[in-house]
N, C-alpha and C. Protein backbone atom coordinates (compact mmCIF):
# COMPACT_ATOMS: atom_id res chain seq x y z
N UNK A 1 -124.55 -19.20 -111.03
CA UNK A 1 -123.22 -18.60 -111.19
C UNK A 1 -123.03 -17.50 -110.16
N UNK A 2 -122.53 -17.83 -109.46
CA UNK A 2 -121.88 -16.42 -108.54
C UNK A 2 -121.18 -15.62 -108.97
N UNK A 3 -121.89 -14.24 -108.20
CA UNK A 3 -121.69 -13.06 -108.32
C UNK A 3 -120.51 -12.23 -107.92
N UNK A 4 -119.50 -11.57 -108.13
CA UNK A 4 -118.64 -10.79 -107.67
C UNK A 4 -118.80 -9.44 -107.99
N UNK A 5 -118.77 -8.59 -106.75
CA UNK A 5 -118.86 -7.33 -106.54
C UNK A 5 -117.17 -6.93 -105.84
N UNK A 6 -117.59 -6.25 -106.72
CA UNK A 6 -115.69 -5.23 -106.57
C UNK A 6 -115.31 -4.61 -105.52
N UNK A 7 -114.34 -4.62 -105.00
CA UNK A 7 -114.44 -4.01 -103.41
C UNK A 7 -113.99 -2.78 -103.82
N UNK A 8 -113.79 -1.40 -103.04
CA UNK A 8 -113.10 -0.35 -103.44
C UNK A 8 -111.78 -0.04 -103.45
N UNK A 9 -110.98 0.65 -104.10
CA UNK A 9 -109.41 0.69 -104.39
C UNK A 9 -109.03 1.09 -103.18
N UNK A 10 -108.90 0.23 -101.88
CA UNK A 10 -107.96 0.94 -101.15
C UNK A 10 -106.37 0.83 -100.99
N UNK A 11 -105.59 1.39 -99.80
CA UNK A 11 -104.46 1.45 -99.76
C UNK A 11 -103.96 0.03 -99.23
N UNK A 12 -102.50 -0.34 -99.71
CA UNK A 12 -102.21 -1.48 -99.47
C UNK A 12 -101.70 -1.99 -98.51
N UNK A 13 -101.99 -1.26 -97.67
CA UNK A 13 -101.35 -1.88 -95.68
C UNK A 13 -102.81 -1.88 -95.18
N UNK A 14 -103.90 -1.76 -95.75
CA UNK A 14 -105.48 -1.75 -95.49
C UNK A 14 -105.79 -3.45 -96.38
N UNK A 15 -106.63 -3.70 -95.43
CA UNK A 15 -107.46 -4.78 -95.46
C UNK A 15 -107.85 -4.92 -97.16
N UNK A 16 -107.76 -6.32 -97.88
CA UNK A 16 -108.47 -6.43 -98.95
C UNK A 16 -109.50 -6.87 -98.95
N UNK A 17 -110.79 -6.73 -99.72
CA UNK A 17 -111.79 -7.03 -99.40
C UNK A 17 -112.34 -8.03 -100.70
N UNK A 18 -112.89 -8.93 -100.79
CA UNK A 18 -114.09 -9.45 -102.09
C UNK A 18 -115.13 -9.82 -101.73
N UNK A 19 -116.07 -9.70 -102.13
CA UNK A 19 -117.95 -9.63 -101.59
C UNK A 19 -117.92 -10.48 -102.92
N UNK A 20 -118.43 -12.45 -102.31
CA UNK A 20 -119.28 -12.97 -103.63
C UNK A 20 -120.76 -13.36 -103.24
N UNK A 21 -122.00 -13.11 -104.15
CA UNK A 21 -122.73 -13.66 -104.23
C UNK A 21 -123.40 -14.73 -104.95
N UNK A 22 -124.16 -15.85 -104.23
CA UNK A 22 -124.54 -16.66 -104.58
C UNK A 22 -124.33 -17.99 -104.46
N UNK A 23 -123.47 -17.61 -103.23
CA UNK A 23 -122.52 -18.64 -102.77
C UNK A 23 -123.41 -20.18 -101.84
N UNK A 24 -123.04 -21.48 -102.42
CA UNK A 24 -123.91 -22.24 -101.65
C UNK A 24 -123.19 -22.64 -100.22
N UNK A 25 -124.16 -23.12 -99.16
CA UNK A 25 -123.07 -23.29 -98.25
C UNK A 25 -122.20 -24.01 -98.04
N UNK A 26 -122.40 -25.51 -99.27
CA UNK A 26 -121.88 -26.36 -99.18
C UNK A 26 -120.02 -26.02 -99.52
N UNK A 27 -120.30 -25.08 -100.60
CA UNK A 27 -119.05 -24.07 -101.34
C UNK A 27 -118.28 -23.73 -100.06
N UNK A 28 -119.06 -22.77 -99.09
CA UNK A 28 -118.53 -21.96 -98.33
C UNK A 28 -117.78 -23.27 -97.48
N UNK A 29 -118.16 -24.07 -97.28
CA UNK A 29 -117.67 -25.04 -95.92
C UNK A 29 -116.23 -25.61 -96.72
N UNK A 30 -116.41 -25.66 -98.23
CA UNK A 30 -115.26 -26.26 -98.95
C UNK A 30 -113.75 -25.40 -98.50
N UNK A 31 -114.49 -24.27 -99.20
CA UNK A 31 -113.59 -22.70 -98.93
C UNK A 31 -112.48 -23.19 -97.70
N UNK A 32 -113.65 -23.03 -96.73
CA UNK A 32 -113.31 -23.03 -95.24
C UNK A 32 -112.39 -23.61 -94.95
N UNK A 33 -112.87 -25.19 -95.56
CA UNK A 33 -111.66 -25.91 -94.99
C UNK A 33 -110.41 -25.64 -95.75
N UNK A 34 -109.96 -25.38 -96.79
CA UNK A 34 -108.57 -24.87 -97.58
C UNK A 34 -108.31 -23.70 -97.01
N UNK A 35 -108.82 -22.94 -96.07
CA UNK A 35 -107.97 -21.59 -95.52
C UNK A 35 -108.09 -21.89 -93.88
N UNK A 36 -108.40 -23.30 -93.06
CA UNK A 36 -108.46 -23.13 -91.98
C UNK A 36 -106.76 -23.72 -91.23
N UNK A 37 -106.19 -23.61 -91.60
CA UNK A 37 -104.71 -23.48 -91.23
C UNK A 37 -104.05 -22.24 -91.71
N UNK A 38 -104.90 -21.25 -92.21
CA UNK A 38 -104.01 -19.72 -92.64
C UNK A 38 -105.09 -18.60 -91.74
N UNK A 39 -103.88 -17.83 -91.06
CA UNK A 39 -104.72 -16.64 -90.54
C UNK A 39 -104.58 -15.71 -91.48
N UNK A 40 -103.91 -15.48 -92.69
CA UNK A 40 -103.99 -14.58 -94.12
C UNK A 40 -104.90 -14.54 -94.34
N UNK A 41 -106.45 -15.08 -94.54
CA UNK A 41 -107.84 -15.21 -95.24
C UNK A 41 -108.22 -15.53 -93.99
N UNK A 42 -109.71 -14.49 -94.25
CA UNK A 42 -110.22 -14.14 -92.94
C UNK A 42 -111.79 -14.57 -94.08
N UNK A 43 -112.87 -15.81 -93.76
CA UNK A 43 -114.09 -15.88 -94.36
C UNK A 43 -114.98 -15.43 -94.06
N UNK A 44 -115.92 -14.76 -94.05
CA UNK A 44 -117.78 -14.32 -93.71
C UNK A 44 -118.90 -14.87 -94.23
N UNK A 45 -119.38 -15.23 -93.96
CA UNK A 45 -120.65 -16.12 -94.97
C UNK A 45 -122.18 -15.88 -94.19
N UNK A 46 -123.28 -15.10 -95.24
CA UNK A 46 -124.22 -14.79 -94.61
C UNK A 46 -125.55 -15.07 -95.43
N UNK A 47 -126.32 -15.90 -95.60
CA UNK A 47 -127.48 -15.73 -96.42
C UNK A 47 -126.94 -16.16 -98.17
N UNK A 48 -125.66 -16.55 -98.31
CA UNK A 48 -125.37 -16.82 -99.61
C UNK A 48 -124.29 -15.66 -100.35
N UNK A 49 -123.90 -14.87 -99.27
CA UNK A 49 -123.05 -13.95 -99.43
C UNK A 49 -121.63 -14.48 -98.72
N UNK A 50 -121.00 -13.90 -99.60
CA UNK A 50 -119.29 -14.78 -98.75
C UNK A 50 -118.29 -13.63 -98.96
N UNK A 51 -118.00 -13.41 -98.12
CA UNK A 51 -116.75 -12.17 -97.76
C UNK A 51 -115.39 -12.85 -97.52
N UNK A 52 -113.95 -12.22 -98.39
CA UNK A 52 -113.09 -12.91 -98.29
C UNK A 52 -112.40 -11.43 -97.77
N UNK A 53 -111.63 -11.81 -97.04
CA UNK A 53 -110.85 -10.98 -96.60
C UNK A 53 -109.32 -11.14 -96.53
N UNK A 54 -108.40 -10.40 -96.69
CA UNK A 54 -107.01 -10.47 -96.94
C UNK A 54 -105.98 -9.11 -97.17
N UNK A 55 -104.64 -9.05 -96.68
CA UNK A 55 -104.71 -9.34 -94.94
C UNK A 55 -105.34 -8.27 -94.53
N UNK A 56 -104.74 -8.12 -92.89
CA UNK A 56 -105.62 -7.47 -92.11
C UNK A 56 -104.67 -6.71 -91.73
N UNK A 57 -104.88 -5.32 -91.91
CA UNK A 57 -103.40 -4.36 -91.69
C UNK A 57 -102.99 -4.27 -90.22
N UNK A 58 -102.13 -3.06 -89.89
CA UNK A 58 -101.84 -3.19 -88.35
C UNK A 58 -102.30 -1.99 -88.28
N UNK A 59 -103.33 -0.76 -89.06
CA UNK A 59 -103.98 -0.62 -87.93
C UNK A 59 -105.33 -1.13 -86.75
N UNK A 60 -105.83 -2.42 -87.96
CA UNK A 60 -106.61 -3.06 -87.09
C UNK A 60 -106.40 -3.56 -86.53
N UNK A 61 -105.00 -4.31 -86.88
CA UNK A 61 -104.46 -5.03 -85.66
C UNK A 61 -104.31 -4.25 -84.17
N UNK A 62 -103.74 -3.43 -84.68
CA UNK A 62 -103.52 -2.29 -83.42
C UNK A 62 -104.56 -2.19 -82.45
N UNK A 63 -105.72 -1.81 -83.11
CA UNK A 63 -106.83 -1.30 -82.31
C UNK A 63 -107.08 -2.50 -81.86
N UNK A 64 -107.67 -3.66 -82.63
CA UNK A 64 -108.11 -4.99 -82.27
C UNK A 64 -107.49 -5.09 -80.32
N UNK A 65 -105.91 -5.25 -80.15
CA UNK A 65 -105.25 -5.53 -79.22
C UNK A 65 -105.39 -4.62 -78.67
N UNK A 66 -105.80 -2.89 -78.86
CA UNK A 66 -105.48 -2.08 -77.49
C UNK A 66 -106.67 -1.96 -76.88
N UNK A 67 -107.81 -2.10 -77.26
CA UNK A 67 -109.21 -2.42 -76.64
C UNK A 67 -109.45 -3.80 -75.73
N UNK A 68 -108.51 -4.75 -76.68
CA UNK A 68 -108.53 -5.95 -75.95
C UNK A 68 -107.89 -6.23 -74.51
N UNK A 69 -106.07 -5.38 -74.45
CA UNK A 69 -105.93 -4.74 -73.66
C UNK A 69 -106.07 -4.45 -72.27
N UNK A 70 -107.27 -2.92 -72.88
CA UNK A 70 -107.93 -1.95 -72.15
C UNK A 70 -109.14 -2.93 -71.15
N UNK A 71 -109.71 -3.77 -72.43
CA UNK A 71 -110.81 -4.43 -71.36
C UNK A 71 -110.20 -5.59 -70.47
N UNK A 72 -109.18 -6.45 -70.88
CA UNK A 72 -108.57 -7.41 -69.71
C UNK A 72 -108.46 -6.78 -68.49
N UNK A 73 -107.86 -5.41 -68.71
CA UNK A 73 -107.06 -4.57 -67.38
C UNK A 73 -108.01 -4.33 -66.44
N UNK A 74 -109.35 -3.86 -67.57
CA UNK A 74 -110.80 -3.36 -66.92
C UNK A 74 -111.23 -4.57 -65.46
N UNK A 75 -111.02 -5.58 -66.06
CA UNK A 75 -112.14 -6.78 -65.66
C UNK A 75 -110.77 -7.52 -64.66
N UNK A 76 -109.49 -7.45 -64.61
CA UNK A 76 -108.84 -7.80 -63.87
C UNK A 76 -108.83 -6.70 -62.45
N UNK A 77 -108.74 -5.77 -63.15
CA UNK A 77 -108.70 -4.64 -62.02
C UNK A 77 -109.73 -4.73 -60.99
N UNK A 78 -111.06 -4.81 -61.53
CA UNK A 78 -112.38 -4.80 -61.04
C UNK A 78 -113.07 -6.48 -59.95
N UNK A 79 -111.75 -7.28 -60.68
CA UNK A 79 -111.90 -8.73 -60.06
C UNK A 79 -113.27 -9.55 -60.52
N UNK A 80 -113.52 -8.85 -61.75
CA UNK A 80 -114.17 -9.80 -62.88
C UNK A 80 -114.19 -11.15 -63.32
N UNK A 81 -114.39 -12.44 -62.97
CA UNK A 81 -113.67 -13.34 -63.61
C UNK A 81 -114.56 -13.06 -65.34
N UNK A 82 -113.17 -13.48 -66.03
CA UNK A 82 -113.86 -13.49 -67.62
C UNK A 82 -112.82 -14.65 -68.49
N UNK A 83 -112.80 -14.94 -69.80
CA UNK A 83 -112.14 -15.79 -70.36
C UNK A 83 -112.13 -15.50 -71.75
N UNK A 84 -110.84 -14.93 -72.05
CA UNK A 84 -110.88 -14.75 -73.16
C UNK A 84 -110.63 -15.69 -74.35
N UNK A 85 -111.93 -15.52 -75.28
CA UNK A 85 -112.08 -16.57 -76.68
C UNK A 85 -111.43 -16.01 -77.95
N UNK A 86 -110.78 -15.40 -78.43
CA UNK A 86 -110.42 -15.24 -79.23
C UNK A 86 -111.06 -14.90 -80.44
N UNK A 87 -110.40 -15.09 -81.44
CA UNK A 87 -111.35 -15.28 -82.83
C UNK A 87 -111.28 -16.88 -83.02
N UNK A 88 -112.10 -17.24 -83.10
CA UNK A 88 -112.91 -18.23 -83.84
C UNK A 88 -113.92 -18.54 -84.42
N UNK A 89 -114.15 -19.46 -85.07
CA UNK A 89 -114.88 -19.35 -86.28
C UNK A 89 -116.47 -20.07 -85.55
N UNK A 90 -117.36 -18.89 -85.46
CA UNK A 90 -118.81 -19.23 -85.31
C UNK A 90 -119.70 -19.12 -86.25
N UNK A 91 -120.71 -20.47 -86.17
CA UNK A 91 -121.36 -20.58 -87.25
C UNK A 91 -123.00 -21.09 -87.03
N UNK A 92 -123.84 -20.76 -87.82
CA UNK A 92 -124.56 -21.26 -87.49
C UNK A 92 -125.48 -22.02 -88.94
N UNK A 93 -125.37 -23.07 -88.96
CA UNK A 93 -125.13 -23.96 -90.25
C UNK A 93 -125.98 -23.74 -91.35
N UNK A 94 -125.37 -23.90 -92.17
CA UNK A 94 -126.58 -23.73 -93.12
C UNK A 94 -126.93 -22.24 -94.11
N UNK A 95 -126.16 -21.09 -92.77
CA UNK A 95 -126.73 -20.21 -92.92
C UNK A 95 -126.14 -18.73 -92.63
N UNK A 96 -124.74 -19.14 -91.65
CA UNK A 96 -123.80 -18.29 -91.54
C UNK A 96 -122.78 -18.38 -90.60
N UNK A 97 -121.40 -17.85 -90.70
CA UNK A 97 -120.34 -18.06 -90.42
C UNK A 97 -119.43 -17.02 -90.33
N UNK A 98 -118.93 -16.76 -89.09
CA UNK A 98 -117.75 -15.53 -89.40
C UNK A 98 -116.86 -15.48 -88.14
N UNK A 99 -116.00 -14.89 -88.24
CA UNK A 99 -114.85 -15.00 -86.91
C UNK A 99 -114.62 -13.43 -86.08
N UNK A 100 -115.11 -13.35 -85.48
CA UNK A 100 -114.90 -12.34 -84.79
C UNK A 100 -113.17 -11.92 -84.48
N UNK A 101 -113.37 -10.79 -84.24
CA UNK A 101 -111.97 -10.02 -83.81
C UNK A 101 -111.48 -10.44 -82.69
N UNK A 102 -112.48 -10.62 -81.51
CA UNK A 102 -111.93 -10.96 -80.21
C UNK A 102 -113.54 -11.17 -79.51
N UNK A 103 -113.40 -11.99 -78.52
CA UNK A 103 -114.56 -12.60 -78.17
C UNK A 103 -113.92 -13.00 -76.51
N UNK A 104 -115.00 -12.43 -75.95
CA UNK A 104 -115.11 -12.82 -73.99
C UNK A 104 -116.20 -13.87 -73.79
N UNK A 105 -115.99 -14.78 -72.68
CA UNK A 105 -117.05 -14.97 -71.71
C UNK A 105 -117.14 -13.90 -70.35
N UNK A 106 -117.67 -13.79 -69.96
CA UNK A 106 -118.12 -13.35 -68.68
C UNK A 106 -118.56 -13.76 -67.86
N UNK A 107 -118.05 -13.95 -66.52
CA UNK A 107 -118.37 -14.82 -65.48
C UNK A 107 -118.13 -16.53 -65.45
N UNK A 108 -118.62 -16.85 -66.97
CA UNK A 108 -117.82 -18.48 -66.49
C UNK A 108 -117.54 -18.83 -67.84
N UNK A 109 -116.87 -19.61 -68.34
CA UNK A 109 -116.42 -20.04 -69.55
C UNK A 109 -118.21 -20.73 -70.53
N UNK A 110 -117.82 -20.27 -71.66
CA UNK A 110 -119.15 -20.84 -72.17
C UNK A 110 -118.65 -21.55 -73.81
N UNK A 111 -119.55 -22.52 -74.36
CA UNK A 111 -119.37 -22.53 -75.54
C UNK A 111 -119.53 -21.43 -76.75
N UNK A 112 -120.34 -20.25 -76.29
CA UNK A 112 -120.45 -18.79 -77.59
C UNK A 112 -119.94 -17.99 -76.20
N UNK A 113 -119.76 -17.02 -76.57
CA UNK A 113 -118.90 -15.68 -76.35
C UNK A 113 -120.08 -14.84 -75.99
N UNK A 114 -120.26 -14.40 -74.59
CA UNK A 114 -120.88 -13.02 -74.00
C UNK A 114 -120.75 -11.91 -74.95
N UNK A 115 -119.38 -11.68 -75.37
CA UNK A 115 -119.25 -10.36 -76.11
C UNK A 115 -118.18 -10.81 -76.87
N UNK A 116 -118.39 -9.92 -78.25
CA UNK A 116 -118.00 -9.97 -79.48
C UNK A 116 -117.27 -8.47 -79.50
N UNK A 117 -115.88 -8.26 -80.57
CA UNK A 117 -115.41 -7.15 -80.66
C UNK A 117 -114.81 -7.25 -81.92
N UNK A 118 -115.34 -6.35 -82.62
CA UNK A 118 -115.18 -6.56 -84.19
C UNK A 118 -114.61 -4.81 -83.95
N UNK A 119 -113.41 -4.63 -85.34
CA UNK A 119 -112.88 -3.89 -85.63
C UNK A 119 -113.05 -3.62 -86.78
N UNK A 120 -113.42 -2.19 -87.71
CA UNK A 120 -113.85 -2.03 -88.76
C UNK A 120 -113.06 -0.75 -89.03
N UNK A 121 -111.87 -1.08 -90.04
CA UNK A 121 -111.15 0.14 -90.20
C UNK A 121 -111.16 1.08 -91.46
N UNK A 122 -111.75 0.21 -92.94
CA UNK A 122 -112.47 0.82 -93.72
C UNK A 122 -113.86 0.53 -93.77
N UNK A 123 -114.34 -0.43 -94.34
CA UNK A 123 -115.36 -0.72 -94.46
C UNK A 123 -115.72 -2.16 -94.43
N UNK A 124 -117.51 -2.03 -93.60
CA UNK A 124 -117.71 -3.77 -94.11
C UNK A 124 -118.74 -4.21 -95.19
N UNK A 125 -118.14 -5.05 -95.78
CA UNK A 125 -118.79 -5.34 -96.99
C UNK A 125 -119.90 -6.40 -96.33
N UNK A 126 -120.01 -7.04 -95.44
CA UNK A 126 -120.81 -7.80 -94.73
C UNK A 126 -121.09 -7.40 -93.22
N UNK A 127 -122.28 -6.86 -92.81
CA UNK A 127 -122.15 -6.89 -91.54
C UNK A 127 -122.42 -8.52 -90.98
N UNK A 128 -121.69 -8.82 -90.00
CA UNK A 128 -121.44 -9.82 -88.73
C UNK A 128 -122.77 -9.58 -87.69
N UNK A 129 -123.78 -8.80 -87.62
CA UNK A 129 -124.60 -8.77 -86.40
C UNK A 129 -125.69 -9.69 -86.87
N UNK A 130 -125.79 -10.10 -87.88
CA UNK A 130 -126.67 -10.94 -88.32
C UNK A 130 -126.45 -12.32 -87.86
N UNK A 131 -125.31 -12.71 -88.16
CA UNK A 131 -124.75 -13.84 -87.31
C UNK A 131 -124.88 -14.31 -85.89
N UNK A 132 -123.95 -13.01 -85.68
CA UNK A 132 -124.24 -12.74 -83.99
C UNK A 132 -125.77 -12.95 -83.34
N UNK A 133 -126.64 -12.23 -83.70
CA UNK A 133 -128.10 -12.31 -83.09
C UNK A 133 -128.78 -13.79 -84.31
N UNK A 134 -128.07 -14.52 -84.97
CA UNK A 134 -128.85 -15.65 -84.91
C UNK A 134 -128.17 -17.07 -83.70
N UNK A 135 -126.99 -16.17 -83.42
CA UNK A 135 -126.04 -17.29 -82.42
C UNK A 135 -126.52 -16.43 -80.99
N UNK A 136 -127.28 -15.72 -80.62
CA UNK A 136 -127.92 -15.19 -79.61
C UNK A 136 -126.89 -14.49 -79.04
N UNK A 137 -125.45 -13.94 -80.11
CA UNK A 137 -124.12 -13.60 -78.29
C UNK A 137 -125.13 -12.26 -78.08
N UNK A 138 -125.19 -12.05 -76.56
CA UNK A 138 -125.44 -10.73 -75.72
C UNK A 138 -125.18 -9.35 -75.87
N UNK A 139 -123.83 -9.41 -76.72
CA UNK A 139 -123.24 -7.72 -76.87
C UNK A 139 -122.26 -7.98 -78.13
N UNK A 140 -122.43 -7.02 -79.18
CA UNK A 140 -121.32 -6.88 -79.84
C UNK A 140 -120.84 -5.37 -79.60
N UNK A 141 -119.24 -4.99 -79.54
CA UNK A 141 -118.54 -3.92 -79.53
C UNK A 141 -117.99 -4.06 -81.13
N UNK A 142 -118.42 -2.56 -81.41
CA UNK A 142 -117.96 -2.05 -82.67
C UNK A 142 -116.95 -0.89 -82.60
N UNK A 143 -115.76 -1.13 -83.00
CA UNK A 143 -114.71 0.05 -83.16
C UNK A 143 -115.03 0.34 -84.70
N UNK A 144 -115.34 1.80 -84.75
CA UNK A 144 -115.81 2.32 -86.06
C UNK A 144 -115.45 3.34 -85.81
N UNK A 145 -114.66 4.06 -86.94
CA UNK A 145 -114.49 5.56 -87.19
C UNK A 145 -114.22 6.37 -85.87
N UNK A 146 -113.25 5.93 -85.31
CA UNK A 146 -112.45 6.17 -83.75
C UNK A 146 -113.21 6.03 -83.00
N UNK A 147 -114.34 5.03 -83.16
CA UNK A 147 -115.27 5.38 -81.84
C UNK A 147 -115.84 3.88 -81.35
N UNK A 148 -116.15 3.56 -80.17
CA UNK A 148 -116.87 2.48 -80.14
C UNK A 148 -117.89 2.54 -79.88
N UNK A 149 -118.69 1.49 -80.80
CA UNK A 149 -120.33 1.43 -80.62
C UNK A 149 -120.53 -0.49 -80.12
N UNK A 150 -121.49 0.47 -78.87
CA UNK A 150 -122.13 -1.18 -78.25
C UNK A 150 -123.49 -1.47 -78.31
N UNK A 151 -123.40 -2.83 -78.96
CA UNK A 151 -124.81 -2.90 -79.79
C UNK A 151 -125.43 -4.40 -78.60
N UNK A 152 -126.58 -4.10 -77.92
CA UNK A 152 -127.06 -5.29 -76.99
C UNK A 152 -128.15 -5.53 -77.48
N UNK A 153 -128.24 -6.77 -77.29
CA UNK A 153 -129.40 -7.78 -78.19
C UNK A 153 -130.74 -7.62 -77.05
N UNK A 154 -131.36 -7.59 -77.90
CA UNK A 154 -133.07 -7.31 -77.56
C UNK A 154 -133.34 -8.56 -78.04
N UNK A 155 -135.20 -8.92 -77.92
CA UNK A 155 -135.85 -9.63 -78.61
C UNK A 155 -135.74 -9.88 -80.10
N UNK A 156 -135.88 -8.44 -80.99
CA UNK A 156 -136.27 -8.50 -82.12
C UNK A 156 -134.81 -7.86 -82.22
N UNK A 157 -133.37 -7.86 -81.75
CA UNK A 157 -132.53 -7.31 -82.74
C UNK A 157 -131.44 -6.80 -81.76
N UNK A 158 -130.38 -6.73 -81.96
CA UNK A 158 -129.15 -5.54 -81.83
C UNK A 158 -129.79 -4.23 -81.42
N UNK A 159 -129.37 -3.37 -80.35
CA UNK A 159 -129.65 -2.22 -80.20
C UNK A 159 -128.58 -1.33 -79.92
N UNK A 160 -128.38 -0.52 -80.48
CA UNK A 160 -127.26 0.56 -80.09
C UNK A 160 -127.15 0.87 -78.61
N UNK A 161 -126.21 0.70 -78.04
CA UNK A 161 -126.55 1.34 -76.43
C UNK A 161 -125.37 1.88 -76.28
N UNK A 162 -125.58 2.88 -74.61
CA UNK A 162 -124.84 3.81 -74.00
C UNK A 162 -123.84 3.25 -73.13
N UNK A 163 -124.28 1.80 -72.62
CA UNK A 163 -124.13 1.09 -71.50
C UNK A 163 -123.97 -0.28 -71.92
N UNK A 164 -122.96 -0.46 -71.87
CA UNK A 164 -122.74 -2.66 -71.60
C UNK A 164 -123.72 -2.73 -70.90
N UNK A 165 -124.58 -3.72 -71.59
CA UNK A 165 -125.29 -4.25 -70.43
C UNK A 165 -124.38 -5.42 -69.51
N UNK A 166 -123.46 -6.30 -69.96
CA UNK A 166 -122.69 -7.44 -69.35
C UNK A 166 -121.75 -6.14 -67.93
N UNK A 167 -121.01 -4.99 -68.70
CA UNK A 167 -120.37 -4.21 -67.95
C UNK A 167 -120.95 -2.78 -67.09
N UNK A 168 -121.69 -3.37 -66.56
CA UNK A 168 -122.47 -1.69 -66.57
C UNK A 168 -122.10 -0.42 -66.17
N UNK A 169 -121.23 -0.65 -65.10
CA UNK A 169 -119.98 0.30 -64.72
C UNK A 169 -118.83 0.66 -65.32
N UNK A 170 -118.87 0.24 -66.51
CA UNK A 170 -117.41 0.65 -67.34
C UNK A 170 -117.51 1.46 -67.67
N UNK A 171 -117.01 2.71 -68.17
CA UNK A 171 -116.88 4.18 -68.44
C UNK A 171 -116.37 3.60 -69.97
N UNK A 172 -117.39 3.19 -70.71
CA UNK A 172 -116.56 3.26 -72.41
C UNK A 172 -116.46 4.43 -73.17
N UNK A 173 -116.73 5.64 -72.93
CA UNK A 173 -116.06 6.89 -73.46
C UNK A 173 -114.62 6.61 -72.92
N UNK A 174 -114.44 6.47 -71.52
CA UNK A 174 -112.95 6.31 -71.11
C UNK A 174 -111.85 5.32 -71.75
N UNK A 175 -112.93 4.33 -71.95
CA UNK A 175 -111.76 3.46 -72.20
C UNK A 175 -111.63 3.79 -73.86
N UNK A 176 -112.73 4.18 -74.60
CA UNK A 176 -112.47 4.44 -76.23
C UNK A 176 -111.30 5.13 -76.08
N UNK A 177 -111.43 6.54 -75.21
CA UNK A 177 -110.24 7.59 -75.55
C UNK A 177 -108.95 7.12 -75.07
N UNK A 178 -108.65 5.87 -74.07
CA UNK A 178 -107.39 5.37 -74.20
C UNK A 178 -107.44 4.31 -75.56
N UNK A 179 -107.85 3.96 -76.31
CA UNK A 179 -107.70 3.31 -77.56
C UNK A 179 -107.39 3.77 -78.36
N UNK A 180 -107.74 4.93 -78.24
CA UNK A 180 -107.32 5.89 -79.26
C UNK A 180 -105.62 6.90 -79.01
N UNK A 181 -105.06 6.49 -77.77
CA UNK A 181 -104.11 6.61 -77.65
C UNK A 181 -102.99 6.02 -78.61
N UNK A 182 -102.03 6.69 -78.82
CA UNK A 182 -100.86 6.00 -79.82
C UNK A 182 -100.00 4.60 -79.03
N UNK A 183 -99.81 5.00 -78.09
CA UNK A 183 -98.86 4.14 -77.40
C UNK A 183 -100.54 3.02 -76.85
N UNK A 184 -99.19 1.97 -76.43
CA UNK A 184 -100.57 0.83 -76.29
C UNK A 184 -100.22 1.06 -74.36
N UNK A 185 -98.94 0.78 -74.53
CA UNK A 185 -98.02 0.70 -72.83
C UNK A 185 -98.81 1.33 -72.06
N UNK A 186 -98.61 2.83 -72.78
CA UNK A 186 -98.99 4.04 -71.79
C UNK A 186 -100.63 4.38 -71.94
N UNK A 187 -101.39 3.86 -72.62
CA UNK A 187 -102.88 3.98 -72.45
C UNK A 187 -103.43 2.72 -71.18
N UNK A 188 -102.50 1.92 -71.68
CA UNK A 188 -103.29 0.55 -70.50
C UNK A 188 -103.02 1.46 -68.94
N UNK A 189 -101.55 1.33 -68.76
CA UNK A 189 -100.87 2.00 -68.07
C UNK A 189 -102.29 3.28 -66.90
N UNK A 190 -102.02 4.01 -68.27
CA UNK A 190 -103.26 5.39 -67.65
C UNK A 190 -104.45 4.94 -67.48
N UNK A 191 -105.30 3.85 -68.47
CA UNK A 191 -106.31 3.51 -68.07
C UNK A 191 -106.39 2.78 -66.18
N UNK A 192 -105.44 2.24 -66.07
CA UNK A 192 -105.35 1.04 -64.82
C UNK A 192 -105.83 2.45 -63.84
N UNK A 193 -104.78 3.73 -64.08
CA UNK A 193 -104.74 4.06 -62.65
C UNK A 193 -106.50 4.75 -63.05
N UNK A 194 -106.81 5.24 -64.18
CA UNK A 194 -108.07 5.91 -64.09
C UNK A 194 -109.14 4.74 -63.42
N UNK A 195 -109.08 4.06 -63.63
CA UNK A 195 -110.37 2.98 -62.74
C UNK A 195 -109.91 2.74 -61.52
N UNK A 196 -108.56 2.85 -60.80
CA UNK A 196 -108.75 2.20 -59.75
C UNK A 196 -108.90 3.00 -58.69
């Protein structure tokens, strides 16, 4: 019998959350398919844990797009080739599943995503890096609590770092503090001329 754990009372332009456990995967793939024509329900599935999500407010939306943005401008400016993947649903069977916020290749188009960019505006009831480092992507970017954290995969794990390793020249203090700008226009805008 699966488990449900209560998410916390938040406000209602904020993300809803439900954490079930005990979930088989065969369940989760059922799920899947009845919400894979709605972007309203957002699924997570990790080890038998299944995260439902619903909706997704605009300030994540917000941030989601002004980072996304900030880094196109980055990597166009710089004459980067990159390709942006979107959210889609990566999985790795059996065992876990989740959709990222926004997802790059770098340098040439690939079937998984160089870098991952997950947005976390209250809380996560599931972390996603588990996923991520069993699907091997290279970098996840975390927008958390106005700040971004970049986490690069080692041998044994995710590591917090200072430095993209994919970007190594990017100034991400710079580009966080245009994300954190109100206007989206006028941060891209200011970011362009600050890099070039």
């Amino acid at each position: 019998m699966p488990t449900v754990i209560a998410p916390p009372a938040v406000a209602d332009h904020a993300a809803q959350r439900i954490l079930l456990e005990g979930i088989p995967w065969q369940r989760f793939e059922q799920l899947s398919a009845c919400f894979e024509d709605s972007r309203a329900v957002r699924l997570t599935y990790l080890d038998g844990s299944l995260e439902i999500m619903s909706p997704v407010g605009p300030e994540h939306e917000t941030r989601k797009r002004s980072i996304s943005y900030l880094l196109d401008a980055y990597l166009t400016t710089k004459g980067i080739r990159f390709y942006g993947r979107g959210g889609f649903t990566l999985k790795q069977p059996e065992r876990a599943a989740g959709e990222p916020d926004e997802s790059y290749c770098i340098g040439s188009d690939k079937p998984l995503p160089d870098l991952v960019i997950e947005v976390v505006i209250t809380h996560e009831a599931l972390s996603k890096l588990p996923l991520y480092q069993g699907l091997r992507i290279p970098e996840v970017w975390l927008w958390r609590n106005s700040d971004l954290e970049v986490h690069v995969l080692e041998p044994d794990g995710y590591r917090r770092a200072t430095r993209s390793r994919l970007l190594p020249d990017l100034d991400l203090a710079l580009l966080a503090a245009h994300a954190r700008m109100p206007d989206q226009y006028d941060a891209v805008q200011a970011f362009r001329r600050a890099i070039s």
